[in-house]
PDB file of N, CA and C in Angstrom:
ATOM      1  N   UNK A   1      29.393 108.251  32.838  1.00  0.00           N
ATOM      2  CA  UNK A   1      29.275 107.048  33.622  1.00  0.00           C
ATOM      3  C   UNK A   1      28.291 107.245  34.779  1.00  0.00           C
ATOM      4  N   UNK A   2      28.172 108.485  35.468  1.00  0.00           N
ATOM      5  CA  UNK A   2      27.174 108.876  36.293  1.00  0.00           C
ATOM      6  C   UNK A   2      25.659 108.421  36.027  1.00  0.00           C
ATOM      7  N   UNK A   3      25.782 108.817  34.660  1.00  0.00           N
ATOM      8  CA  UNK A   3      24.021 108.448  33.737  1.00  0.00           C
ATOM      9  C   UNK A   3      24.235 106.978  34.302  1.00  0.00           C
ATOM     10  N   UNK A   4      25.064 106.210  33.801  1.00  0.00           N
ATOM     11  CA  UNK A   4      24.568 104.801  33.603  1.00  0.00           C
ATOM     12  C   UNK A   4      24.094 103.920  35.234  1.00  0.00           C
ATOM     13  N   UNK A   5      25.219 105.001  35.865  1.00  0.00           N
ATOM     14  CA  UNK A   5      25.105 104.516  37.589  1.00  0.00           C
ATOM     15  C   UNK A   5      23.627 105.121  38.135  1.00  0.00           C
ATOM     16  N   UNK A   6      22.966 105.835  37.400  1.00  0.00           N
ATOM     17  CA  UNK A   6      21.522 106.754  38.280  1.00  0.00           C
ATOM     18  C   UNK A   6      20.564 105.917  37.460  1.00  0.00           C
ATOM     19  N   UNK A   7      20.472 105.637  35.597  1.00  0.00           N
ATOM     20  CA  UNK A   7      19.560 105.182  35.320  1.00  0.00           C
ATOM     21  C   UNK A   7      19.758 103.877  35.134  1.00  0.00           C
ATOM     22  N   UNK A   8      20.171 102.662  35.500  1.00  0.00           N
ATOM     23  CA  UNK A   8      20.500 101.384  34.986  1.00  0.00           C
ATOM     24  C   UNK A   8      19.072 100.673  35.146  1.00  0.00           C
ATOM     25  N   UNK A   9      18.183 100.805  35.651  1.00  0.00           N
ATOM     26  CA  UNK A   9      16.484 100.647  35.563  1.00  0.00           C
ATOM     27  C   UNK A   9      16.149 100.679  34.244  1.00  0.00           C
ATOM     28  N   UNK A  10      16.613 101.835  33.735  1.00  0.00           N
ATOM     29  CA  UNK A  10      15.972 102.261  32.332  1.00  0.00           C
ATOM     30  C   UNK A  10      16.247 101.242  31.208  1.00  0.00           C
ATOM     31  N   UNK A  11      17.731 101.056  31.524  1.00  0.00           N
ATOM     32  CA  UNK A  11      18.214 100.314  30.648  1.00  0.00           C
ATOM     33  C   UNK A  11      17.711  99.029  30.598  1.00  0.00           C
ATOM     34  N   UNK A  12      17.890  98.608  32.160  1.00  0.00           N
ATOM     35  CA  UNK A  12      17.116  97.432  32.219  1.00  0.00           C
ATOM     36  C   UNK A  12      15.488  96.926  31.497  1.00  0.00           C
ATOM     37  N   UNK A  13      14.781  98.021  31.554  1.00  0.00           N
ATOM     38  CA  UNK A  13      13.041  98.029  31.595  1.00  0.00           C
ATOM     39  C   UNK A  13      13.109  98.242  29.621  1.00  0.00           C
ATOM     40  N   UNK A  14      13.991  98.980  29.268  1.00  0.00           N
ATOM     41  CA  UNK A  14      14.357  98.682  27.400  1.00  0.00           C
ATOM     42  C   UNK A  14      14.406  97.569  26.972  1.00  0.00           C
ATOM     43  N   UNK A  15      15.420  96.682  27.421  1.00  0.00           N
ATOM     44  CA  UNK A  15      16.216  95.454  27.400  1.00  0.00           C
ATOM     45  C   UNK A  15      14.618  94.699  27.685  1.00  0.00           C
ATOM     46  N   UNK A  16      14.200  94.411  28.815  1.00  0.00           N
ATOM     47  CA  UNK A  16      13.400  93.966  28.870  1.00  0.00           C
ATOM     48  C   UNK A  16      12.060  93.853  28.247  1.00  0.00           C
ATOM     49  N   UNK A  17      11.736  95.052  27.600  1.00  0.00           N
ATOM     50  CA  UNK A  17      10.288  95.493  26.597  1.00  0.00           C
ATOM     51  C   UNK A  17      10.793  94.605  25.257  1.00  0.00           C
ATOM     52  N   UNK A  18      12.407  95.198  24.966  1.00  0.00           N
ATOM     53  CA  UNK A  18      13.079  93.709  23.380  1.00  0.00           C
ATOM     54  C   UNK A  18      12.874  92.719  23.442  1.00  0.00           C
ATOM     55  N   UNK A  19      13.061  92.514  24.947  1.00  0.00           N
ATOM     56  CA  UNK A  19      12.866  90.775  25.058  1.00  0.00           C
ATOM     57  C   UNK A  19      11.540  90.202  24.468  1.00  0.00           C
ATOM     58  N   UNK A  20      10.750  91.105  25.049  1.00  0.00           N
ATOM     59  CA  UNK A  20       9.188  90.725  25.278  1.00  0.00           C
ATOM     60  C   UNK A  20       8.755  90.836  23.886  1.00  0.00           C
ATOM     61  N   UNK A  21       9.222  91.970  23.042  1.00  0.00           N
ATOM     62  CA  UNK A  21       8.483  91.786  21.944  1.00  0.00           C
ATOM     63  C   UNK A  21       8.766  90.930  20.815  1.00  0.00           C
ATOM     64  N   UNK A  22      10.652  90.316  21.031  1.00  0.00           N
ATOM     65  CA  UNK A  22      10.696  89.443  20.026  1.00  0.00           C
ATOM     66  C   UNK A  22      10.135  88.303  21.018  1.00  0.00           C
ATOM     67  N   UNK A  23       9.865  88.035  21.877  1.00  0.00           N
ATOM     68  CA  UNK A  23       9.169  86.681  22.365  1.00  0.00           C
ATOM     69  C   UNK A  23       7.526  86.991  21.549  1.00  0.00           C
ATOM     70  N   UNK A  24       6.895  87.640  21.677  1.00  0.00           N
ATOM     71  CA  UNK A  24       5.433  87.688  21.033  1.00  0.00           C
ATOM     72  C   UNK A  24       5.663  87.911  19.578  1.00  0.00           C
ATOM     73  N   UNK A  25       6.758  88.452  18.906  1.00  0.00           N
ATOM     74  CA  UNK A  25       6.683  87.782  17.409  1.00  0.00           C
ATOM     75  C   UNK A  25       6.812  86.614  17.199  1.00  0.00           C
ATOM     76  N   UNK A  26       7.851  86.018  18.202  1.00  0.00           N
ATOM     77  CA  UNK A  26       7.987  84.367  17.666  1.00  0.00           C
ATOM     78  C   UNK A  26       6.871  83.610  18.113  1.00  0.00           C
ATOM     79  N   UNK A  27       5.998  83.866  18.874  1.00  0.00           N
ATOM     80  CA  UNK A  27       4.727  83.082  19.627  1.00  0.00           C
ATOM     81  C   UNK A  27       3.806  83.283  18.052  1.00  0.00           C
ATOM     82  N   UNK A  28       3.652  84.316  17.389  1.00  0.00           N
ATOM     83  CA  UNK A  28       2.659  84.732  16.668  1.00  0.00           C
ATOM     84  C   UNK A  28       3.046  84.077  15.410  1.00  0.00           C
ATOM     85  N   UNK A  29       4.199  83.421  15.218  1.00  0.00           N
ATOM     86  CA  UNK A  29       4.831  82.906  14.428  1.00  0.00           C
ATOM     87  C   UNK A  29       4.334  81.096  14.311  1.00  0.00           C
ATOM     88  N   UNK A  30       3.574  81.427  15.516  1.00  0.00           N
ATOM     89  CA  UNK A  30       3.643  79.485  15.420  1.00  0.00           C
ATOM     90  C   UNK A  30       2.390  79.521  14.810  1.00  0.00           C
ATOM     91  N   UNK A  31       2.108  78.600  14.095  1.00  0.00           N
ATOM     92  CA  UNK A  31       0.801  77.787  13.766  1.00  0.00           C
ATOM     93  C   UNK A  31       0.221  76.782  14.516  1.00  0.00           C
ATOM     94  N   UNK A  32      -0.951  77.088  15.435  1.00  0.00           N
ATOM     95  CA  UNK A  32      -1.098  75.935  16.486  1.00  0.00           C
ATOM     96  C   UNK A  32      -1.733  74.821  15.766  1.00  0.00           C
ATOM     97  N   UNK A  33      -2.892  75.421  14.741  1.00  0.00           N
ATOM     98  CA  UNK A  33      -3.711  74.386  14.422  1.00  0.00           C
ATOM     99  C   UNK A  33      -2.839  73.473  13.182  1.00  0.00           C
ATOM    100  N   UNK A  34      -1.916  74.071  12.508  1.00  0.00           N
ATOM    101  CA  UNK A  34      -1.029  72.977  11.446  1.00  0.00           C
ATOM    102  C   UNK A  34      -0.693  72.078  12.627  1.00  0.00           C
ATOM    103  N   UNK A  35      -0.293  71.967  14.083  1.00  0.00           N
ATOM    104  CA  UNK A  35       0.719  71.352  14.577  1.00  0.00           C
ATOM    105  C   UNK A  35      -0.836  70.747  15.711  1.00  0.00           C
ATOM    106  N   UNK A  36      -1.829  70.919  15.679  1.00  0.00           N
ATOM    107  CA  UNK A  36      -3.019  70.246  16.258  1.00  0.00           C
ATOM    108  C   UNK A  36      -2.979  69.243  15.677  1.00  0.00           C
ATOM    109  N   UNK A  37      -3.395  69.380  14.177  1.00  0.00           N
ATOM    110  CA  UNK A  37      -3.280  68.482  12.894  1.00  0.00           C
ATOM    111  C   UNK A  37      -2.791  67.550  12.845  1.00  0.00           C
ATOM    112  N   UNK A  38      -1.169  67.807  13.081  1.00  0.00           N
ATOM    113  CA  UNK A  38      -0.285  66.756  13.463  1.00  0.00           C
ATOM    114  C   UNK A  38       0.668  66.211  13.844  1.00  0.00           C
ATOM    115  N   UNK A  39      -0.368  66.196  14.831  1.00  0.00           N
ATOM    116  CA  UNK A  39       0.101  66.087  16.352  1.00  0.00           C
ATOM    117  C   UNK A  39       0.599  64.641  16.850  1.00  0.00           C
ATOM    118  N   UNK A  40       1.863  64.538  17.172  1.00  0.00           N
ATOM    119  CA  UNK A  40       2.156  63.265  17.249  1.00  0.00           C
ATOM    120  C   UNK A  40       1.801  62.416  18.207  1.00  0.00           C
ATOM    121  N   UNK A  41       1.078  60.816  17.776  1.00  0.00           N
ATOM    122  CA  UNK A  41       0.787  60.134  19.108  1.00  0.00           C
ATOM    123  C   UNK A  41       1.552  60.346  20.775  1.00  0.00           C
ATOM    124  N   UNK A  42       1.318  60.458  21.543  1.00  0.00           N
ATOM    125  CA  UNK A  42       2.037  59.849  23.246  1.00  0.00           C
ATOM    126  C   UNK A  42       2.041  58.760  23.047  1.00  0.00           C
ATOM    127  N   UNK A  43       3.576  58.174  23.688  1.00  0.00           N
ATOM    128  CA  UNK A  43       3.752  57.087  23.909  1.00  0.00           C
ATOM    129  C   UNK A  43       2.488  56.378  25.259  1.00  0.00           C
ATOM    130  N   UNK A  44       2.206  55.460  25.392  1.00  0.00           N
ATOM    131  CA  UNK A  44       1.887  55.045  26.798  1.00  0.00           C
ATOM    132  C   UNK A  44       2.763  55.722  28.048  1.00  0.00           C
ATOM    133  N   UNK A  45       2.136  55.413  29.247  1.00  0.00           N
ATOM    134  CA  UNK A  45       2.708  56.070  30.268  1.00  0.00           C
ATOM    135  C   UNK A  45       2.880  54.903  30.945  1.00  0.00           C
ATOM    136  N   UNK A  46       4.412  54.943  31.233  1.00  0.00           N
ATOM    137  CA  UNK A  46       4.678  53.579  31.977  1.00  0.00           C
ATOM    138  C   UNK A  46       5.568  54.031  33.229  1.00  0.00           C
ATOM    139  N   UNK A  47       5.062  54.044  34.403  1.00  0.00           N
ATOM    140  CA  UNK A  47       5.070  54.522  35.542  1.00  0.00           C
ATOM    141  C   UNK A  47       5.262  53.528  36.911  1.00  0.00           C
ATOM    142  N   UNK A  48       4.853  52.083  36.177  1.00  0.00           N
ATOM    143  CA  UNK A  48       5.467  50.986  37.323  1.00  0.00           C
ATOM    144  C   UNK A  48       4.361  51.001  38.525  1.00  0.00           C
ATOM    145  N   UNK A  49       3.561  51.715  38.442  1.00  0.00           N
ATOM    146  CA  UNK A  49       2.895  51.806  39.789  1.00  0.00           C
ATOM    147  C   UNK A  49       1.950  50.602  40.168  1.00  0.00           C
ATOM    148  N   UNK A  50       1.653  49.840  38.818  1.00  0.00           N
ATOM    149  CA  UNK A  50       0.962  48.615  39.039  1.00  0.00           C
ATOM    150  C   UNK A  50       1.326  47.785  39.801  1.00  0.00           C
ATOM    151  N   UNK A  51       2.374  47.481  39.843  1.00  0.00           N
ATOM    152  CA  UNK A  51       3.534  46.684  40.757  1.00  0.00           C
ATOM    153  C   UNK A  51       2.936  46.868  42.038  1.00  0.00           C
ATOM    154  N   UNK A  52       2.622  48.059  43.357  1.00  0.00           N
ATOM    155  CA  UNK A  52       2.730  48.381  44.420  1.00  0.00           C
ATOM    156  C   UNK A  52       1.022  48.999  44.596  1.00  0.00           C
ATOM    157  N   UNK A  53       0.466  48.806  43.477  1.00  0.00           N
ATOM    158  CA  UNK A  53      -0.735  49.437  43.983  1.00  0.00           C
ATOM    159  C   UNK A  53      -2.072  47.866  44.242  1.00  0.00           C
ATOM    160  N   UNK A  54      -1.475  46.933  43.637  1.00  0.00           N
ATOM    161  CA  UNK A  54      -2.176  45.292  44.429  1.00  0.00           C
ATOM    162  C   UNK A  54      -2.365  45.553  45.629  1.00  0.00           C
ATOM    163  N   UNK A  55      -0.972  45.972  46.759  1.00  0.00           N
ATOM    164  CA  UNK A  55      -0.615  45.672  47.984  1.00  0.00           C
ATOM    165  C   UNK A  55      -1.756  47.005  49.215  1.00  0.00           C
ATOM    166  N   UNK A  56      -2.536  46.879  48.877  1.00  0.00           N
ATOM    167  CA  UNK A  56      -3.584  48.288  49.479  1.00  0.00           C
ATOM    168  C   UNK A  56      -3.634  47.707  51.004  1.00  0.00           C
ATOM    169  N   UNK A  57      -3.001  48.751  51.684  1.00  0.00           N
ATOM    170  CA  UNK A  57      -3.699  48.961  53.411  1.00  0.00           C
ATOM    171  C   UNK A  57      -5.002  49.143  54.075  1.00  0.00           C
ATOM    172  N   UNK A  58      -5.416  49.548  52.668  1.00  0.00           N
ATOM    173  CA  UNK A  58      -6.719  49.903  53.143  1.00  0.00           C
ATOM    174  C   UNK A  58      -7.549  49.012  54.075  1.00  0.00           C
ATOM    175  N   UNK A  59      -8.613  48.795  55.001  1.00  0.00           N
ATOM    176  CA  UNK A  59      -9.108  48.020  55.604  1.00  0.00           C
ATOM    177  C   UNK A  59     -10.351  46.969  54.411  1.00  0.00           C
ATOM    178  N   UNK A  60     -10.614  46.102  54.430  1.00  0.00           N
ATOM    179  CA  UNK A  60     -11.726  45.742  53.695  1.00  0.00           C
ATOM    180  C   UNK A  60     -12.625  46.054  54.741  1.00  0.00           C
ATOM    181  N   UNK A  61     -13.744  45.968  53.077  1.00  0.00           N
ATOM    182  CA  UNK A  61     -15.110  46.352  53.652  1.00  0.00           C
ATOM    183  C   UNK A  61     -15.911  44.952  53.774  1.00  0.00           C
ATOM    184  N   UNK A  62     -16.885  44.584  55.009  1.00  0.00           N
ATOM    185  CA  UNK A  62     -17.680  43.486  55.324  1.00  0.00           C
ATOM    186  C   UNK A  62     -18.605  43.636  54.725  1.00  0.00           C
TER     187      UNK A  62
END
């Protein structure tokens, strides 16, 4: 139990290298350009701002 209390870094920095490498198999796993291909429309962006952007403070210009 001593080991685990002096090196728990180690364990940690292992754990962490697994993580990393099944994250870069599954990245290497994707196909970007099948999913470029087809790629699903965006909806419009409806954000309401039309409403409040008429009302401008701005000063006019003469």
């Amino acid at each position: 139990m001593e080991f685990v209390k002096s090196y728990w870094w180690l364990f940690f920095i292992v754990l962490l290298v697994g993580v990393l490498m099944n994250v870069y198999k599954d990245l290497k796993r994707i196909d970007h350009k099948k999913f470029m291909d087809n790629k699903p429309e965006l909806p419009p962006h409806r954000d309401f701002n039309d409403k409040w952007d008429d009302d401008d403070d701005w000063p006019q210009k003469k």
